[in-house]
N, C-alpha and C. Protein backbone atom coordinates (compact mmCIF):
# COMPACT_ATOMS: atom_id res chain seq x y z
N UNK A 1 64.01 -17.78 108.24
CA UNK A 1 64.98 -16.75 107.88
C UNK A 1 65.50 -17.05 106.47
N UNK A 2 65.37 -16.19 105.99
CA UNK A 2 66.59 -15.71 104.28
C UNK A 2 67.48 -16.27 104.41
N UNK A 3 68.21 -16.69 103.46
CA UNK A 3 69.29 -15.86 103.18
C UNK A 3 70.06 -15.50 101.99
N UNK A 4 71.06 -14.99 101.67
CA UNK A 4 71.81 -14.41 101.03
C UNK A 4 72.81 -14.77 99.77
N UNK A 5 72.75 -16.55 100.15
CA UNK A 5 73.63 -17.23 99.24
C UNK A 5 73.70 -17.27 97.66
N UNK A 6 72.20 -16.37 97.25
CA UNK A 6 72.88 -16.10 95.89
C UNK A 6 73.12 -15.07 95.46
N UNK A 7 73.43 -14.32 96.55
CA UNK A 7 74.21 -12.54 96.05
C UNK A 7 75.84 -12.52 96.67
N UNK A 8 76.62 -11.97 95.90
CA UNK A 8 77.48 -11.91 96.65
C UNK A 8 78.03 -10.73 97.80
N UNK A 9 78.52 -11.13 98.77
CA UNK A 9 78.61 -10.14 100.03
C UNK A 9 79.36 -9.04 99.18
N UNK A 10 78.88 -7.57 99.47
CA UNK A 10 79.29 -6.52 99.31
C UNK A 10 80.41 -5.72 99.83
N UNK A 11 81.58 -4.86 99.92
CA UNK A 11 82.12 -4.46 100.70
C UNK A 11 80.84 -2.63 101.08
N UNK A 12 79.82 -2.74 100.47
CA UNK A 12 79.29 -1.66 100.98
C UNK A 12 78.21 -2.27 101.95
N UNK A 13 78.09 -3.53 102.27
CA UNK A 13 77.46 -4.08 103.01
C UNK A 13 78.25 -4.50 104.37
N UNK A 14 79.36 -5.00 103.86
CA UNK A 14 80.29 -5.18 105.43
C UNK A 14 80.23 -3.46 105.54
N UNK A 15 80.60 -2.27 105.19
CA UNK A 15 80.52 -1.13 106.05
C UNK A 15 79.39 -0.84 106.51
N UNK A 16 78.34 -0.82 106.15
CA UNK A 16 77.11 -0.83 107.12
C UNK A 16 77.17 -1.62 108.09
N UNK A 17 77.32 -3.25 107.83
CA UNK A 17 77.25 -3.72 109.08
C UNK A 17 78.20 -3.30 110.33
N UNK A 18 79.17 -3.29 109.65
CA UNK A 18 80.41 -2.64 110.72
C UNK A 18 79.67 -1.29 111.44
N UNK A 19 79.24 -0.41 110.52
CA UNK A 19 78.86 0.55 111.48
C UNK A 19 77.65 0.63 112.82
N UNK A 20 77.31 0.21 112.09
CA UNK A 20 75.49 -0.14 112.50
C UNK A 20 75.58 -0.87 114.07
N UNK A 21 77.03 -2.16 113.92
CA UNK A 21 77.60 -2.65 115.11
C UNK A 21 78.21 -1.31 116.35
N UNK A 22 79.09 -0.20 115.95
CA UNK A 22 79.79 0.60 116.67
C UNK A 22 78.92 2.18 116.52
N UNK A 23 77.86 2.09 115.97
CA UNK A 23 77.07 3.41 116.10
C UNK A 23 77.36 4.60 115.21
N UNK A 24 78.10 4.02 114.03
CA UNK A 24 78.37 4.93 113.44
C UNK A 24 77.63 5.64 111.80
N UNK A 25 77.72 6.15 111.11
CA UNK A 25 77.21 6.10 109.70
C UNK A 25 78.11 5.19 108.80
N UNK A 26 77.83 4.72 107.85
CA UNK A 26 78.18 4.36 107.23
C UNK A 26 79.51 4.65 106.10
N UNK A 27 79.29 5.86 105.91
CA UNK A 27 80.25 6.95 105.33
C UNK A 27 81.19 6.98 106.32
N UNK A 28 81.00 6.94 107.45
CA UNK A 28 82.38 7.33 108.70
C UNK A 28 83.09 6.18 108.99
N UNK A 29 82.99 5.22 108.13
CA UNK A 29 83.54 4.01 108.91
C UNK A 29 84.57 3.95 107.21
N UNK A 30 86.05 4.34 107.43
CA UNK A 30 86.90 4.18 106.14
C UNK A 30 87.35 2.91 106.18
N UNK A 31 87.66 2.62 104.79
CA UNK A 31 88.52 1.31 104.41
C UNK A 31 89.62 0.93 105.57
N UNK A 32 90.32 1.67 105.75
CA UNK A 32 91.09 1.77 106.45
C UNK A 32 91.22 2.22 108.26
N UNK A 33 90.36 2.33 108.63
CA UNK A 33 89.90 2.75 110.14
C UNK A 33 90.46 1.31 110.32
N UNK A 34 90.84 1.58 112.29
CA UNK A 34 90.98 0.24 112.72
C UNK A 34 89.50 0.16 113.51
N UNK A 35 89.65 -1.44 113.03
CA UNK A 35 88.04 -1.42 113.68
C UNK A 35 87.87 -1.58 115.12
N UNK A 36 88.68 -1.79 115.91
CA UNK A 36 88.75 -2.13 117.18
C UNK A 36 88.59 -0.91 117.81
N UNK A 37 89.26 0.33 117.26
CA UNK A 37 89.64 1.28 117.68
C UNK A 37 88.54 1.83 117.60
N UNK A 38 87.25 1.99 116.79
CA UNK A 38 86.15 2.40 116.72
C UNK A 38 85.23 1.40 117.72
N UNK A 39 85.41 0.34 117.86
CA UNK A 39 84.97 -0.05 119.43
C UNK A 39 84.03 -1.40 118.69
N UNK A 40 84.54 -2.07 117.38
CA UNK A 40 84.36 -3.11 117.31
C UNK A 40 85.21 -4.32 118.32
N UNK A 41 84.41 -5.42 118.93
CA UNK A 41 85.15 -6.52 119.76
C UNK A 41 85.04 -7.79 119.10
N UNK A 42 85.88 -8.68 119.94
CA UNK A 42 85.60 -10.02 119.27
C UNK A 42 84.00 -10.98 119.28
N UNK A 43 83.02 -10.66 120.33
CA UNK A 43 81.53 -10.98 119.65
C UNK A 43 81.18 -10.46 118.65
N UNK A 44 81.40 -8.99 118.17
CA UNK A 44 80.43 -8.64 117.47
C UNK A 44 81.30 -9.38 116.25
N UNK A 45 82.02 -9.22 116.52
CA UNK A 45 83.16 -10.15 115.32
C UNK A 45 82.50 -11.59 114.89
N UNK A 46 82.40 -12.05 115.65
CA UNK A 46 82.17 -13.57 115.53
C UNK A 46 80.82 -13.55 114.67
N UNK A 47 79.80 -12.29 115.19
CA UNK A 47 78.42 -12.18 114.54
C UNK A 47 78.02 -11.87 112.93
N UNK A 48 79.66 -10.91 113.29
CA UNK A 48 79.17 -10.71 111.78
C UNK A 48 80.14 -11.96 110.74
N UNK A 49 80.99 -12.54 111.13
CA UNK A 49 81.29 -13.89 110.72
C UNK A 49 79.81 -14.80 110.12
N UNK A 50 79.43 -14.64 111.44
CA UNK A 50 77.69 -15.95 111.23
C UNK A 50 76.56 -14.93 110.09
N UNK A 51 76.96 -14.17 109.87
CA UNK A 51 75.62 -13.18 109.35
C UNK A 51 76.18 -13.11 107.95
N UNK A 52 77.58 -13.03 107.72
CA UNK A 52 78.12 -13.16 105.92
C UNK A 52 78.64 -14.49 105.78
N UNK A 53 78.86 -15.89 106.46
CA UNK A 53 78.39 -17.00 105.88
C UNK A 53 77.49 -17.12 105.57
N UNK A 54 76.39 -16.41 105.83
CA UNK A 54 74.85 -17.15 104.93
C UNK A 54 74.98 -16.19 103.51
N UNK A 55 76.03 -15.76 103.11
CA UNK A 55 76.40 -15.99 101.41
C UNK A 55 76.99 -16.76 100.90
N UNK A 56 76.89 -17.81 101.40
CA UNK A 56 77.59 -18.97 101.25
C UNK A 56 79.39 -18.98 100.73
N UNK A 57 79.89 -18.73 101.71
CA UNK A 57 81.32 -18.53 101.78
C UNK A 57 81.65 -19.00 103.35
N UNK A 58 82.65 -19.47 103.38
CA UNK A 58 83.72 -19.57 104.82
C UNK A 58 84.37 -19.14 105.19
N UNK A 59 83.78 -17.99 105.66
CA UNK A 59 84.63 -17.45 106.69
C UNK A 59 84.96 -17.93 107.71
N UNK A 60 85.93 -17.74 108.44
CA UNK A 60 86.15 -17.97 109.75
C UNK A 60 86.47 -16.69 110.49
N UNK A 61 86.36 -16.68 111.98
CA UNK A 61 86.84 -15.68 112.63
C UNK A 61 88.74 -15.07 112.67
N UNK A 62 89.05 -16.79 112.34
CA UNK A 62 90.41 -16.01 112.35
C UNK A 62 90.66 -15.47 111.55
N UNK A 63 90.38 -15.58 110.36
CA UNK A 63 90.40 -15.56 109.28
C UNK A 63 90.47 -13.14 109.51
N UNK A 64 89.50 -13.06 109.87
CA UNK A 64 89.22 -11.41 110.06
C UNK A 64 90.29 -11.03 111.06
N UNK A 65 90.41 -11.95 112.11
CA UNK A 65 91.16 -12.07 113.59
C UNK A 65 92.82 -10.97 113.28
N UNK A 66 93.09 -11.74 111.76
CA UNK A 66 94.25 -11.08 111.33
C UNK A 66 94.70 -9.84 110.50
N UNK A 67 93.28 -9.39 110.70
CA UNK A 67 93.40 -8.14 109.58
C UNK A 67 92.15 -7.17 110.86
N UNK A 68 92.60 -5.78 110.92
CA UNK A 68 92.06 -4.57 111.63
C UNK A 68 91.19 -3.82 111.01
N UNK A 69 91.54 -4.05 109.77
CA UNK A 69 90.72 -2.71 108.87
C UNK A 69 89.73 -3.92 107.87
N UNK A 70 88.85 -2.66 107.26
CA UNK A 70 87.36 -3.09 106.60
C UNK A 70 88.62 -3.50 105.43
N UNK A 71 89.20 -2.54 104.55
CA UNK A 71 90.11 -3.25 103.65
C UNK A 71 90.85 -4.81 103.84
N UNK A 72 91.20 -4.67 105.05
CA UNK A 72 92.09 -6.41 105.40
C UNK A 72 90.85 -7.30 104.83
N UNK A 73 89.78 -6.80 105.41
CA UNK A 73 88.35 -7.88 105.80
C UNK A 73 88.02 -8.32 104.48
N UNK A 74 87.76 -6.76 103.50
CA UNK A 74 87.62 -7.19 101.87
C UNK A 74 88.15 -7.91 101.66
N UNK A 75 90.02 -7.82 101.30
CA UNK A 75 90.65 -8.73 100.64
C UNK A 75 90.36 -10.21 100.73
N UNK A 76 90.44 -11.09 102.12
CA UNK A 76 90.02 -12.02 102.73
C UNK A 76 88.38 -12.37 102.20
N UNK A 77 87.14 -11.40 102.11
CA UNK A 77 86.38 -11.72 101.51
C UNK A 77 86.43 -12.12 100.01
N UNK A 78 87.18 -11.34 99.34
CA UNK A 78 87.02 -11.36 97.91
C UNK A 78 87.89 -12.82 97.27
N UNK A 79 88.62 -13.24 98.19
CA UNK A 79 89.77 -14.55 98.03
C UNK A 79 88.36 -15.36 98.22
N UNK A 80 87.76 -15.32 98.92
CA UNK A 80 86.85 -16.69 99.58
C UNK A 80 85.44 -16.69 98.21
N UNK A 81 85.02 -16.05 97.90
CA UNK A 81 84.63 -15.17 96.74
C UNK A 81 84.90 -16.26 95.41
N UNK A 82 86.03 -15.26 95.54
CA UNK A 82 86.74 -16.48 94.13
C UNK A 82 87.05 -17.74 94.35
N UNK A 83 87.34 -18.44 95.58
CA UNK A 83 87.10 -19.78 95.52
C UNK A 83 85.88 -20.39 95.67
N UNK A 84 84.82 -19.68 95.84
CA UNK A 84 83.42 -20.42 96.36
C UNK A 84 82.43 -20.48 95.16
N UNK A 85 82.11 -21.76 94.87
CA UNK A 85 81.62 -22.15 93.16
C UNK A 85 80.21 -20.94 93.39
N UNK A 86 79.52 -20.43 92.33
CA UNK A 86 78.38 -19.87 92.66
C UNK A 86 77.20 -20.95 92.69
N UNK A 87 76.43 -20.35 93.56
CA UNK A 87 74.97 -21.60 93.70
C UNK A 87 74.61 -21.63 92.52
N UNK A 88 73.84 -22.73 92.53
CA UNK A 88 73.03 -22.56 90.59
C UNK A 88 72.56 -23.74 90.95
């Protein structure tokens, strides 16, 4: 398997994955939707945790645990982002 560690994770890539998880398009899933409420749970949570560490960043689950929306999720990505040296 790939992976990803020298691109950085997208927020147009967490909305696909998000959708793709709850059946939706991509376009239908807003910054702001709660994701639970669209019928994301805590596995698929955890999965997509394990599937955007292999851009080499640390996430954790709680880390998402505390934020509902794809926006919470960005912010939290883009912090981890800027602390994570780039590969080279």
């Amino acid at each position: 398997m790939t992976t990803d560690r020298t691109r950085p994770l997208t927020l147009e890539r967490m909305r696909a994955d998000v959708a793709r998880l709850v059946g939706e398009a991509p376009e239908d899933v807003r910054d702001d939707d709660n994701l639970m409420d669209l019928g994301l749970d805590s596995m698929r949570v955890l999965g997509l945790v394990m599937a955007w560490g292999e851009h080499g960043i640390a996430l954790e689950f709680s880390q998402l645990a505390e934020h509902t929306t794809l926006a919470g999720w960005w912010q939290v990505v883009q912090g981890l982002q800027r602390d994570t040296p780039a590969a080279g």
